[in-house]
N, C-alpha and C. Protein backbone atom coordinates (compact mmCIF):
# COMPACT_ATOMS: atom_id res chain seq x y z
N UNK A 1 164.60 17.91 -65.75
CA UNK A 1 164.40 17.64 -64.34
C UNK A 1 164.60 18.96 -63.56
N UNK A 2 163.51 19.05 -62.52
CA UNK A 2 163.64 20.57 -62.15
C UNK A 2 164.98 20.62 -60.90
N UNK A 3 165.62 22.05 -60.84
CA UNK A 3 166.64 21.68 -59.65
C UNK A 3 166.37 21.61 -58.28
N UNK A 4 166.42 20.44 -57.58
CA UNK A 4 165.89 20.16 -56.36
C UNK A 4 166.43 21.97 -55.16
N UNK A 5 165.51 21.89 -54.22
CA UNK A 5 165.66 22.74 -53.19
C UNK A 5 166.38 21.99 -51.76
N UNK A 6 166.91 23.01 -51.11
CA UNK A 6 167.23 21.96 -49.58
C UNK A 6 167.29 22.86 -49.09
N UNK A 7 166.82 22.75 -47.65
CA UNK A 7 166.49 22.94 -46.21
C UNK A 7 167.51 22.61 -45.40
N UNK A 8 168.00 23.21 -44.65
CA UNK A 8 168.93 22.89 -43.77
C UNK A 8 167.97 23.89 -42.48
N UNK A 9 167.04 22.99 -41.09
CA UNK A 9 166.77 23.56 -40.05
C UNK A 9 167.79 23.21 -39.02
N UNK A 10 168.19 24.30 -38.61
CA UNK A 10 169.30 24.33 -36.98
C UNK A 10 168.70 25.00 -35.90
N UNK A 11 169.02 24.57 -34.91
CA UNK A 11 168.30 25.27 -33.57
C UNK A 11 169.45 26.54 -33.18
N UNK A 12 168.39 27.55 -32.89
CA UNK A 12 168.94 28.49 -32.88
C UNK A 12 170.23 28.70 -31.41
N UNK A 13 169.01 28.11 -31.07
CA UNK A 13 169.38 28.26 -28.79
C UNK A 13 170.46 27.32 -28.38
N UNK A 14 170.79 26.50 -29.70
CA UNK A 14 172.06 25.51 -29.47
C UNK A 14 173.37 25.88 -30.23
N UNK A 15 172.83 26.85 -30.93
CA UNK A 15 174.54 27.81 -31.64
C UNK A 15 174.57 27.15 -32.84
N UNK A 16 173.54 26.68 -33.56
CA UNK A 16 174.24 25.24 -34.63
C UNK A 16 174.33 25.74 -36.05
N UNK A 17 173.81 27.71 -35.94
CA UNK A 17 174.39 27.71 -37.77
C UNK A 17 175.42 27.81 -38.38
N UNK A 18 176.48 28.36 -37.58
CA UNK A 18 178.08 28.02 -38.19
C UNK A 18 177.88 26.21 -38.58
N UNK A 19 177.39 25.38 -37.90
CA UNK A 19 177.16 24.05 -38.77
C UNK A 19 176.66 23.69 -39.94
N UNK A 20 175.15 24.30 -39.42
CA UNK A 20 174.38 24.18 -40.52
C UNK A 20 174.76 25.17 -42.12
N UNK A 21 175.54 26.29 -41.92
CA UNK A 21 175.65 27.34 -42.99
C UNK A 21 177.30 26.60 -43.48
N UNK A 22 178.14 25.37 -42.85
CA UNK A 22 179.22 24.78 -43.62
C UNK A 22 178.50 23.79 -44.27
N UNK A 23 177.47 23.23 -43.88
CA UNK A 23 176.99 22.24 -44.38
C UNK A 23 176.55 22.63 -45.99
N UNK A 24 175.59 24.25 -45.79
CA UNK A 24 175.33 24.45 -46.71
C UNK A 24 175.97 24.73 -48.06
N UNK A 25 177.54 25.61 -47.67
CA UNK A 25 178.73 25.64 -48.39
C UNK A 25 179.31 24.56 -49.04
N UNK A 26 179.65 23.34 -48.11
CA UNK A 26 179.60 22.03 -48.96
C UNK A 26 178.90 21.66 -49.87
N UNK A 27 177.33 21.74 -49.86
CA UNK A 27 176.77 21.36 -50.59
C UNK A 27 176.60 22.16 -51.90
N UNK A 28 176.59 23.52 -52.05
CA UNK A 28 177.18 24.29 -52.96
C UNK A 28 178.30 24.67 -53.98
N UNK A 29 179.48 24.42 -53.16
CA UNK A 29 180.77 23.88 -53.48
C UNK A 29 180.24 22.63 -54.49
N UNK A 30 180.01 21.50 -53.70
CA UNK A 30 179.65 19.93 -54.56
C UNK A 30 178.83 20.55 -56.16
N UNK A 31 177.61 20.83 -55.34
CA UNK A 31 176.36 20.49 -56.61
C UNK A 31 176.09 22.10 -57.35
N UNK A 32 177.33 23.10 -57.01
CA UNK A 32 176.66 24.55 -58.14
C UNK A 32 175.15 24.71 -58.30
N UNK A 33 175.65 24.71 -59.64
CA UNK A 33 174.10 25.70 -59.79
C UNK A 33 173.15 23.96 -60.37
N UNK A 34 173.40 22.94 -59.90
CA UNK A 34 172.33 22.13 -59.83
C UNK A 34 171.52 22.21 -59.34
N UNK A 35 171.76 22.80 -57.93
CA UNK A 35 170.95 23.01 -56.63
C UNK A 35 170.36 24.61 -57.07
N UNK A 36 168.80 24.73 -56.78
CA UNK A 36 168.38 25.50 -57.61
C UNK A 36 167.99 26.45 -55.67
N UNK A 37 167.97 25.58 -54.96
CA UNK A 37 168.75 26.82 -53.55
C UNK A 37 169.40 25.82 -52.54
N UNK A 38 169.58 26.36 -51.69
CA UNK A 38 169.76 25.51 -50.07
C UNK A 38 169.61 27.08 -49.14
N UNK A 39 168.62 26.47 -47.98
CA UNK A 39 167.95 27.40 -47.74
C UNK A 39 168.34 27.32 -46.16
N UNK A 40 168.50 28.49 -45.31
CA UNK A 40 169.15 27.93 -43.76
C UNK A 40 167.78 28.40 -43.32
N UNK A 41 166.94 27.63 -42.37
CA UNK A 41 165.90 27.85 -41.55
C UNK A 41 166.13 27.89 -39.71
N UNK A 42 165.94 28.82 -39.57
CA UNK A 42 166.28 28.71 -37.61
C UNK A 42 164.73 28.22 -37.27
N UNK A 43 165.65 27.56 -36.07
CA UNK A 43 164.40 26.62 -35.06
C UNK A 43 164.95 26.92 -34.11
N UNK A 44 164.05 26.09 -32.82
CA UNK A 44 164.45 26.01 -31.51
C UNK A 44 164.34 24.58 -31.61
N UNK A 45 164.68 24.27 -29.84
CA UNK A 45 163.96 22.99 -29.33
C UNK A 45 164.96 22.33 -29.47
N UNK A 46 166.75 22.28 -30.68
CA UNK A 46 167.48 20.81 -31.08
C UNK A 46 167.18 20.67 -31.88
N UNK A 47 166.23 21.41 -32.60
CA UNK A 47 166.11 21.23 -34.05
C UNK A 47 166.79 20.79 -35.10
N UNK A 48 167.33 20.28 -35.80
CA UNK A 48 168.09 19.73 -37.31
C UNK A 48 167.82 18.75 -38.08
N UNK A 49 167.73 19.30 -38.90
CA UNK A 49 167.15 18.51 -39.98
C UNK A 49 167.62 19.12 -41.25
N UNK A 50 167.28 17.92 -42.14
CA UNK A 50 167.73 18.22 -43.51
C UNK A 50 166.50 17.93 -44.52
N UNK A 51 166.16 18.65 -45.71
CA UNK A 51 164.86 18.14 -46.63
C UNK A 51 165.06 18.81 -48.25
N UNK A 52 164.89 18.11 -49.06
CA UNK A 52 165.05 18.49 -50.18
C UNK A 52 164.05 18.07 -50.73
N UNK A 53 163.37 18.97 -51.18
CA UNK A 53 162.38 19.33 -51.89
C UNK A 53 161.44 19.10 -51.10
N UNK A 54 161.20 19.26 -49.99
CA UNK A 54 160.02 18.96 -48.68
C UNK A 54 160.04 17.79 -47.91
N UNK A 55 161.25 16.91 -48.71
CA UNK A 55 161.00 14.99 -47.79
C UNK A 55 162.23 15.32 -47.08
N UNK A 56 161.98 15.11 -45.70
CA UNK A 56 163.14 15.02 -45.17
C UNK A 56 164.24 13.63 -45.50
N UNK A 57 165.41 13.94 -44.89
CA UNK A 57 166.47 12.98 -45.49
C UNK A 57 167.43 13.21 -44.14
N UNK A 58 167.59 14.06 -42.97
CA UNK A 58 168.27 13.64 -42.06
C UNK A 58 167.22 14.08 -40.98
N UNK A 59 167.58 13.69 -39.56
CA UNK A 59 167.00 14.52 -38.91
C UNK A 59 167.94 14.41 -37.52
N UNK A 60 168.34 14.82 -36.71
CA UNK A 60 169.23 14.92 -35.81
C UNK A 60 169.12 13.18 -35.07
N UNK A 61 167.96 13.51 -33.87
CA UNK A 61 167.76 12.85 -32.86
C UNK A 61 167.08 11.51 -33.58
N UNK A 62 166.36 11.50 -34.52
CA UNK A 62 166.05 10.26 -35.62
C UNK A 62 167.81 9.58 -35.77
N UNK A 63 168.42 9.91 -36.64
CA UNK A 63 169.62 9.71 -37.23
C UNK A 63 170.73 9.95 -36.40
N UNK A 64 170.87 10.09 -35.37
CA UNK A 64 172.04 10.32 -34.34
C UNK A 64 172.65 10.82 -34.36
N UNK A 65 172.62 12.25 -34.44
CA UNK A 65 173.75 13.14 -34.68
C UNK A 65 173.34 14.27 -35.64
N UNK A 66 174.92 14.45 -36.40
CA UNK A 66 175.10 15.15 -37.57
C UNK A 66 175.37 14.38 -38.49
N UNK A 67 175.04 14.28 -40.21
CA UNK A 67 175.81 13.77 -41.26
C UNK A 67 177.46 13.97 -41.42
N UNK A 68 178.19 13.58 -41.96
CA UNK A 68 179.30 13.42 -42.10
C UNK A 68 179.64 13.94 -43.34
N UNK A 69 180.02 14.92 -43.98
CA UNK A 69 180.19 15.43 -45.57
C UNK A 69 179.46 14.05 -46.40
N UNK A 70 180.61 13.41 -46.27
CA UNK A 70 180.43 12.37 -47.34
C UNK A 70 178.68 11.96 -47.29
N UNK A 71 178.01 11.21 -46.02
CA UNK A 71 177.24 11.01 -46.02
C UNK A 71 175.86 12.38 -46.30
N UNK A 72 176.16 13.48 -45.95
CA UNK A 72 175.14 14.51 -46.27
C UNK A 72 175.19 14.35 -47.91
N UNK A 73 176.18 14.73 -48.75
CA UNK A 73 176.21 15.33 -50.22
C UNK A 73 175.64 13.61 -50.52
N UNK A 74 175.98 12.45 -50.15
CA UNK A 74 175.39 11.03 -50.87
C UNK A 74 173.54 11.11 -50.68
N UNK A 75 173.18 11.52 -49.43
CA UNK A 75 171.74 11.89 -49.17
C UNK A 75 171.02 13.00 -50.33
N UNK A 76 171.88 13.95 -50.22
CA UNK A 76 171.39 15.39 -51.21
C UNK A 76 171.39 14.98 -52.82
N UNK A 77 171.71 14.05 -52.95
CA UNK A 77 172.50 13.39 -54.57
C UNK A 77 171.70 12.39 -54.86
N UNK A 78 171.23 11.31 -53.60
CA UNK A 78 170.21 10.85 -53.79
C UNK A 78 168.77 10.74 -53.95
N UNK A 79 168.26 12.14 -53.12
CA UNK A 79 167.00 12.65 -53.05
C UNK A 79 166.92 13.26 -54.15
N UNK A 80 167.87 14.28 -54.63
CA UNK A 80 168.03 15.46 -55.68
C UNK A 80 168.05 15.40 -56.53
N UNK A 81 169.20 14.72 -56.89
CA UNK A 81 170.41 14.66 -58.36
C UNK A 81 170.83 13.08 -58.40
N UNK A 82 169.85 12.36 -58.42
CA UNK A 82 170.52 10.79 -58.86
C UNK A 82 170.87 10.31 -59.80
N UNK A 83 172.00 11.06 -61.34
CA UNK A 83 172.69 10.83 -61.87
C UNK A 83 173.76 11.44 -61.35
N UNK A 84 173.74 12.53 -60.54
CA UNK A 84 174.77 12.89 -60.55
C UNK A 84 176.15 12.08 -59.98
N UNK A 85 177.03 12.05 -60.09
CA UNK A 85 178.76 11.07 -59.96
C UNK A 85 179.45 12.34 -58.71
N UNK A 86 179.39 11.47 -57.63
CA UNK A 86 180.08 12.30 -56.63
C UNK A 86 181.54 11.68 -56.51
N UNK A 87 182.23 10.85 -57.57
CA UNK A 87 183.08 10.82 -57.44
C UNK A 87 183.76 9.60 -56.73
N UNK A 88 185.34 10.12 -56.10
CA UNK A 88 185.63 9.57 -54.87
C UNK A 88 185.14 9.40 -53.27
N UNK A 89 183.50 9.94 -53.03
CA UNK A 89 182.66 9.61 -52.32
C UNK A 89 181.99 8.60 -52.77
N UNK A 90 181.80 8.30 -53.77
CA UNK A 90 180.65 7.04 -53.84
C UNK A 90 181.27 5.69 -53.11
N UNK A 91 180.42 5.28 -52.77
CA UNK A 91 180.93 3.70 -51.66
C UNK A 91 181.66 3.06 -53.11
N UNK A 92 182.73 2.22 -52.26
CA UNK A 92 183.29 1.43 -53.49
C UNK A 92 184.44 1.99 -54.43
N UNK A 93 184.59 3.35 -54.21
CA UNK A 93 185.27 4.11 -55.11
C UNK A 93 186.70 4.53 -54.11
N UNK A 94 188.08 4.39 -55.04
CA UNK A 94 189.08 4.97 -54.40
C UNK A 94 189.40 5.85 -54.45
């Protein structure tokens, strides 16, 4: 299975890559060298969004907000890496 890519777009004009570049750290931290990149893209406009391997999977003003750790790495794991075991994030798990 090839290693999925991710996109992380942040708007530039709203200050959001200290967000977007922890987001990306998390997800690095989590998934190593599964993740074959995570890539930071600047936008304008409010831009954010999230896409792995080209399908998006968050998008700000769609999805209300920001993801929440837990909920970003369960999105990235699901699009990406759906064997992978995130553990004490998975719903259900203590």
């Amino acid at each position: 299975m090839p290693q999925p890519h991710v996109a992380i777009t942040y708007c530039t004009q709203c200050n959001w890559l200290l967000r977007a570049s922890w987001m990306a750290s998390e997800l690095l931290n989590t998934f190593g060298t599964e993740l074959g990149s995570v890539a930071l893209v600047p936008g304008t406009g409010g831009v954010f969004h999230i896409e792995v391997d080209g399908r998006q999977i968050w998008e700000r003003k769609r999805d209300g907000g920001f993801p929440d750790v837990v909920t970003l790495k369960r999105l990235v794991r699901d699009a990406g890496l759906p064997d992978w075991d995130l553990g004490h994030a998975e719903p259900g798990r203590h």
